[in-house]
Protein backbone atom coordinates (compact mmCIF):
# COMPACT_ATOMS: atom_id res chain seq x y z
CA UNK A 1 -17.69 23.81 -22.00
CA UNK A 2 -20.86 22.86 -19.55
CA UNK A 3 -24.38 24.06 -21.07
CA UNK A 4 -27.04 23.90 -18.75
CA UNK A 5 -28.86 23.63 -21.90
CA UNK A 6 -27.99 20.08 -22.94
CA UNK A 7 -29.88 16.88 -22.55
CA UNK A 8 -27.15 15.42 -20.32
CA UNK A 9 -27.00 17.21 -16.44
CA UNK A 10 -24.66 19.26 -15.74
CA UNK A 11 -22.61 16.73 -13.54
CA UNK A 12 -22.14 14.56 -15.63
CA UNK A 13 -21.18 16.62 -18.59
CA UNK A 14 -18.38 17.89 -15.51
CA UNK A 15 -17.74 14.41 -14.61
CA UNK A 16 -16.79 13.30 -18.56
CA UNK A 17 -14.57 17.31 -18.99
CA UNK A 18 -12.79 16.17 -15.21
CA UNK A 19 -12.26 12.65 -16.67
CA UNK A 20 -10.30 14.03 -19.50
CA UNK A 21 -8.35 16.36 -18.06
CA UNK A 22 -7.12 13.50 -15.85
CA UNK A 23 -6.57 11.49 -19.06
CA UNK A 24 -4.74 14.20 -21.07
CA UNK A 25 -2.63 15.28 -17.90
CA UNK A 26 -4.21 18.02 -16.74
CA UNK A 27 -4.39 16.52 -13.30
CA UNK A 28 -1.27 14.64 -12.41
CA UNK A 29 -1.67 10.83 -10.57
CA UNK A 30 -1.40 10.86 -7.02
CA UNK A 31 -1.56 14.44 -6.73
CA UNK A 32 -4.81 16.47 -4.84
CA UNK A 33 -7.54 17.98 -6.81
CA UNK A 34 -8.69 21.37 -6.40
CA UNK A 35 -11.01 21.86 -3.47
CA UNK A 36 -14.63 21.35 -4.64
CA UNK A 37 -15.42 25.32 -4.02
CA UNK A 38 -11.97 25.85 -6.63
CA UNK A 39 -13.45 23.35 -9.22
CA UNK A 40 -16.78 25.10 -8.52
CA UNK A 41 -15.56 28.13 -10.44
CA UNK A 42 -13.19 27.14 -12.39
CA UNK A 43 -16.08 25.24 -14.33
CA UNK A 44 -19.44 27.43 -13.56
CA UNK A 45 -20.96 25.58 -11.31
CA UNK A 46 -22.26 24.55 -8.48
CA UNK A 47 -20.46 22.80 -5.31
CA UNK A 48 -23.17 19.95 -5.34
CA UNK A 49 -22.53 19.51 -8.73
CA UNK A 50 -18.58 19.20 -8.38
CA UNK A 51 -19.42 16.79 -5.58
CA UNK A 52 -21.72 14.95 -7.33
CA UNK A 53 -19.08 14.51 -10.48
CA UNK A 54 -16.38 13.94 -8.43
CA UNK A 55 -18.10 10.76 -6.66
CA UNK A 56 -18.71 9.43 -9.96
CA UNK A 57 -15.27 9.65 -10.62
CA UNK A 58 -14.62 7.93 -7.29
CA UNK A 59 -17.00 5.24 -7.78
CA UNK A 60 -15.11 4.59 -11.73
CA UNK A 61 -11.66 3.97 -10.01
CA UNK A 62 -9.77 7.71 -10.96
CA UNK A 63 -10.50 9.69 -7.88
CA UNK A 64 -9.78 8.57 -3.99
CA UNK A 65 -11.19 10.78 -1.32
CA UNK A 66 -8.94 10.53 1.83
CA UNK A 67 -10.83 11.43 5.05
CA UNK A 68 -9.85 15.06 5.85
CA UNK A 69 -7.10 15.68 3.58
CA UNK A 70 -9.54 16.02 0.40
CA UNK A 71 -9.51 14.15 -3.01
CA UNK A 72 -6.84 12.50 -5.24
CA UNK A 73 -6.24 11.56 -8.53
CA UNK A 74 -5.74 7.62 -8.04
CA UNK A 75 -2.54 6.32 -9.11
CA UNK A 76 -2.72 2.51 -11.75
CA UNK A 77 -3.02 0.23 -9.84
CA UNK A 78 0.40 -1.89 -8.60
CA UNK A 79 0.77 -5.43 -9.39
CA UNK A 80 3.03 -7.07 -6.81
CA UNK A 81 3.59 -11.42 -7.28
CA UNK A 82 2.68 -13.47 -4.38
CA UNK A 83 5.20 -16.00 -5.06
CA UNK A 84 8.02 -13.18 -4.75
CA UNK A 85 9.78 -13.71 -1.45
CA UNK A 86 11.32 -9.64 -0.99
CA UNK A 87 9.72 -6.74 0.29
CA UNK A 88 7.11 -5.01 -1.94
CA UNK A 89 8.17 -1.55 -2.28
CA UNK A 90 11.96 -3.14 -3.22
CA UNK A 91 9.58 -5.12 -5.96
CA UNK A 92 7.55 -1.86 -6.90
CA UNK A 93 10.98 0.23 -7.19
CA UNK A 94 12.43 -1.96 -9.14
CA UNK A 95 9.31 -1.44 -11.62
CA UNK A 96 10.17 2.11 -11.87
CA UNK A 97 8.21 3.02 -8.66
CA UNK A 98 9.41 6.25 -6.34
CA UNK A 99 8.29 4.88 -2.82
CA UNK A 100 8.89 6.84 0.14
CA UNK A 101 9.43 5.28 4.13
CA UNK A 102 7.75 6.91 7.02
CA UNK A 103 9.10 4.90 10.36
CA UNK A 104 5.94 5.44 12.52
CA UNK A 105 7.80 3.27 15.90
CA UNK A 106 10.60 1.25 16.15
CA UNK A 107 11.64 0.22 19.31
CA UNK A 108 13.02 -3.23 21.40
CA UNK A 109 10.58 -5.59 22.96
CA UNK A 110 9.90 -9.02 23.65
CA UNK A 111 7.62 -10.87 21.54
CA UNK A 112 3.68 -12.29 21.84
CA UNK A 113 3.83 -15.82 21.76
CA UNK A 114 2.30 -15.95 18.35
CA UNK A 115 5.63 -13.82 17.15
CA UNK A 116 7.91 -15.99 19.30
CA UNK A 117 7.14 -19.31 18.25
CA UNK A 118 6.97 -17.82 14.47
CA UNK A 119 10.30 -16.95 14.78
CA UNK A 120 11.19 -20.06 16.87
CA UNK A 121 12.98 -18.63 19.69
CA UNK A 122 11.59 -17.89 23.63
CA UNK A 123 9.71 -15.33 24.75
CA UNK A 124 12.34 -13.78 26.67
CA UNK A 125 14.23 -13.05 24.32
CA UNK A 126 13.67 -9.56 22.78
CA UNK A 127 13.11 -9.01 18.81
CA UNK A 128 13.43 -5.53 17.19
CA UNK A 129 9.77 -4.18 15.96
CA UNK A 130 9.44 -1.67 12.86
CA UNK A 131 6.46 -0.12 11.75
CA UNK A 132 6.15 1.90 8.67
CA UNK A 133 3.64 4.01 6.43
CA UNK A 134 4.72 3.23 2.82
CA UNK A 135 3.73 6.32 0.25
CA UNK A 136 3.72 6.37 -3.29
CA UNK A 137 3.58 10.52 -4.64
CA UNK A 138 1.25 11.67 -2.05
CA UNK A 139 -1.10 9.28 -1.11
CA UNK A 140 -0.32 6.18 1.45
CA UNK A 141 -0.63 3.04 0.44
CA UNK A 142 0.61 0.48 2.60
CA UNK A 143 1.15 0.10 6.79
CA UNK A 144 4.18 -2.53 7.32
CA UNK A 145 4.70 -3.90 10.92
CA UNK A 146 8.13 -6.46 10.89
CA UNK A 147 9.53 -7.94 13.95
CA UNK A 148 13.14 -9.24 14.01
CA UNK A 149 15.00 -11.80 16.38
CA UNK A 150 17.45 -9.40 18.36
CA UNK A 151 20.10 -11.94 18.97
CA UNK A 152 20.57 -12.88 15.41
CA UNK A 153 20.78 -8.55 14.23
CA UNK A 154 22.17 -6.91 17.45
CA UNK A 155 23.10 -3.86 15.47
CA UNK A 156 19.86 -3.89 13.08
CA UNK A 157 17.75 -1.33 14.74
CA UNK A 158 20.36 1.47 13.85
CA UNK A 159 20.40 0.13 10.34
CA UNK A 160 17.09 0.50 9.97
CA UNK A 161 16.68 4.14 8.46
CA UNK A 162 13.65 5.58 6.11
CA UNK A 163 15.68 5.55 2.96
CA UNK A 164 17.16 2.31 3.43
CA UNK A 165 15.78 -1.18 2.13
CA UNK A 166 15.71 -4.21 5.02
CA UNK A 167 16.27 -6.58 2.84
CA UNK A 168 19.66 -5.35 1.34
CA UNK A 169 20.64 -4.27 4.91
CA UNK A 170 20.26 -8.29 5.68
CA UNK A 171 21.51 -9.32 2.64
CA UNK A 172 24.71 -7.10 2.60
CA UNK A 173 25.50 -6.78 5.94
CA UNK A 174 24.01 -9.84 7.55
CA UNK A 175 24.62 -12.23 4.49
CA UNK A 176 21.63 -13.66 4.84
CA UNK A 177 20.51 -15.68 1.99
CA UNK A 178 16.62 -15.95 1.48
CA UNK A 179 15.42 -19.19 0.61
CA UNK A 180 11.32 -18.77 0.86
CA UNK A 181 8.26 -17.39 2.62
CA UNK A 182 5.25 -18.55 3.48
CA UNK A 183 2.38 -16.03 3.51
CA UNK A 184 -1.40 -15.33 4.07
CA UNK A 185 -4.26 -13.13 2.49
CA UNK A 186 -6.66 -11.86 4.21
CA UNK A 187 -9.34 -9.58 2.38
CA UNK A 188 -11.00 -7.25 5.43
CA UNK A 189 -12.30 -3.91 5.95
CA UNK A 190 -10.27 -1.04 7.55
CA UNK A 191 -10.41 -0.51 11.50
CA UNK A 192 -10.19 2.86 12.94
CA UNK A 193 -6.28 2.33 13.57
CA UNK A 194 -5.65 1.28 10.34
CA UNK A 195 -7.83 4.17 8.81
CA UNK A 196 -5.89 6.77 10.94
CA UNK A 197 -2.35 5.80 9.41
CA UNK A 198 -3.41 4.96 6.03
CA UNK A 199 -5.65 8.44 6.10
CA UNK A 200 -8.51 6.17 4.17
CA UNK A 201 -12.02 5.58 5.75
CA UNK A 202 -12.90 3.31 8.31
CA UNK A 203 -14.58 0.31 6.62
CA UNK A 204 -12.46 0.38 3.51
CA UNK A 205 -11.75 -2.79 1.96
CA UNK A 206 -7.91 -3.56 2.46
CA UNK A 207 -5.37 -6.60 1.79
CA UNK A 208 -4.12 -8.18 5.30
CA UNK A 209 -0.82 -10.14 4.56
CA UNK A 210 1.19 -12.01 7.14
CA UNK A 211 4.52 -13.44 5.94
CA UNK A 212 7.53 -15.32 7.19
CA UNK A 213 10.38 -15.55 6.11
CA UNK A 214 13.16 -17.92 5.63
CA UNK A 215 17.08 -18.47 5.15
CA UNK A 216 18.70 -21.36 3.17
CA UNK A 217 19.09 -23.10 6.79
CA UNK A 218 15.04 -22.74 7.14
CA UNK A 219 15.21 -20.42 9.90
CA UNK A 220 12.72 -17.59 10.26
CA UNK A 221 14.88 -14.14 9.52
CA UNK A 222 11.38 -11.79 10.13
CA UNK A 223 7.65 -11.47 10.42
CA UNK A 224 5.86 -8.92 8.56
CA UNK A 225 1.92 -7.87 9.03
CA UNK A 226 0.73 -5.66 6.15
CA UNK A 227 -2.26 -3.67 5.71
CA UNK A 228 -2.86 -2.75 2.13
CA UNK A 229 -5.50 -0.59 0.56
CA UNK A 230 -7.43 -2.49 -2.01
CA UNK A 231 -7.74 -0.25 -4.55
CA UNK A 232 -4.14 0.55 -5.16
CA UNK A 233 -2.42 -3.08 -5.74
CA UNK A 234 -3.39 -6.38 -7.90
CA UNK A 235 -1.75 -9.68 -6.11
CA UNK A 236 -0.09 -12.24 -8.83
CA UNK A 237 0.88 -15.38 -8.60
CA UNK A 238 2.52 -17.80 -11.38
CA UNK A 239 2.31 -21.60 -11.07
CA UNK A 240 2.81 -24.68 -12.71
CA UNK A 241 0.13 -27.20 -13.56
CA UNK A 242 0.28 -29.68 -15.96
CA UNK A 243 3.29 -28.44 -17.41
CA UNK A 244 2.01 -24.79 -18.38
CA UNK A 245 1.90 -21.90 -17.04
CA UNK A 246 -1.17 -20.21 -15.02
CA UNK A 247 -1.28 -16.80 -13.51
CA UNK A 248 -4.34 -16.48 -11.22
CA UNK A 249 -4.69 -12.50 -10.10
CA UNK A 250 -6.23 -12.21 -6.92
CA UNK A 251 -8.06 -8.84 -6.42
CA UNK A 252 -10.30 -7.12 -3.80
């Protein structure tokens, strides 16, 4: 147990016990930690110690502090391949992961002219426009905003349900065969929008990823804009140079 009597202070000898109790299970990933005051006597001390431990733990990668809903026992980090063309919580289930859909809006509209000529039809016509808080346990990970062409998926906006993948909905239903996307990375900082649905600070490093993409015809099926919090996913990518085979990982 903690001695105030050894050579190392007292938060860090809390800091190495909290570190193995994550280790041996004792707190569960992705669940929330005891409130500092809880922690405070469960291990004899004081709250500026368990604060003090705790952001040690932070700064080390096994804690996440989510502005007012407390601290978290941070989940491994996700790997998720760049050169993959289908949505990333169908890649991370697939992996084993239990991803959960929150539909924040989803309504009919008609498109900026940035989304129009993306999807190469007019601005008149109206797309469909989903955006969605993607969780993994407790803690959200990922904001998703897609935008359909309506005339092409008149019936897609009732589809479109929480526990429900969009890319088996246009697969299956829609026959749509996916032929490639083309996407961008953009490494930024959090904006007070972002920070409000994600429940992380403002100013907190994040993944921005635009992608389009495309059927076997080369026509654009959707846009997607994603906001993704750096310290919960590694981007991959395999290519070929030279006739082997190079992986370059792409982190925050």
């Amino acid at each position: 147990m903690l001695s105030p009597n050894q050579i190392k202070p007292l938060f860090e000898q809390l800091r190495d016990l909290v570190r193995n109790d994550i280790i041996n299970g004792k707190y569960i990933q992705g669940e929330k930690m005891p409130s500092e005051d809880d922690l405070g006597k469960l291990y004899g001390v004081s709250r500026i110690t368990v604060r003090r431990a705790l952001q040690e733990l932070c700064d080390e990668g096994m804690l996440i502090r989510r502005q007012g809903k407390g601290t978290f026992v941070l989940t491994q980090k996700h790997k998720n391949r760049m050169d993959l063309i289908n949505g990333f919580t169908d890649y991370m289930q697939d992996h084993g992961r239990k991803i959960r859909r929150i539909i924040l809006e989803k309504k009919h509209m008609k498109p900026s002219e940035d989304i129009a000529d993306s999807l190469q039809i007019n601005m008149q016509d109206s797309v469909i426009y989903v955006k969605r808080l993607m969780i993994d346990g407790d803690i959200p990970f990922m904001i998703d905003e897609c935008w359909y062409p309506f005339n092409r998926f008149p019936h897609l906006f009732e589809d479109i349900k929480e526990d429900t993948s969009t890319y088996q909905i246009l697969s299956n239903k829609y026959n749509v065969n996916f032929a490639k996307s083309y996407k961008e990375m953009n490494a930024c900082l959090s904006t007070e929008e972002i920070s409000n649905d994600l429940g992380c600070a403002v100013g907190e490093p994040i993944f921005s990823i635009q992608k389009i993409v495309y059927d076997i015809a080369d026509i654009p099926v959707q846009i997607s804009k994603m906001a993704v919090i750096g310290s919960r996913v590694t981007y991959t990518m395999t290519t070929n140079e030279a006739g082997s085979e190079m992986q370059k990982r792409i982190t925050e």
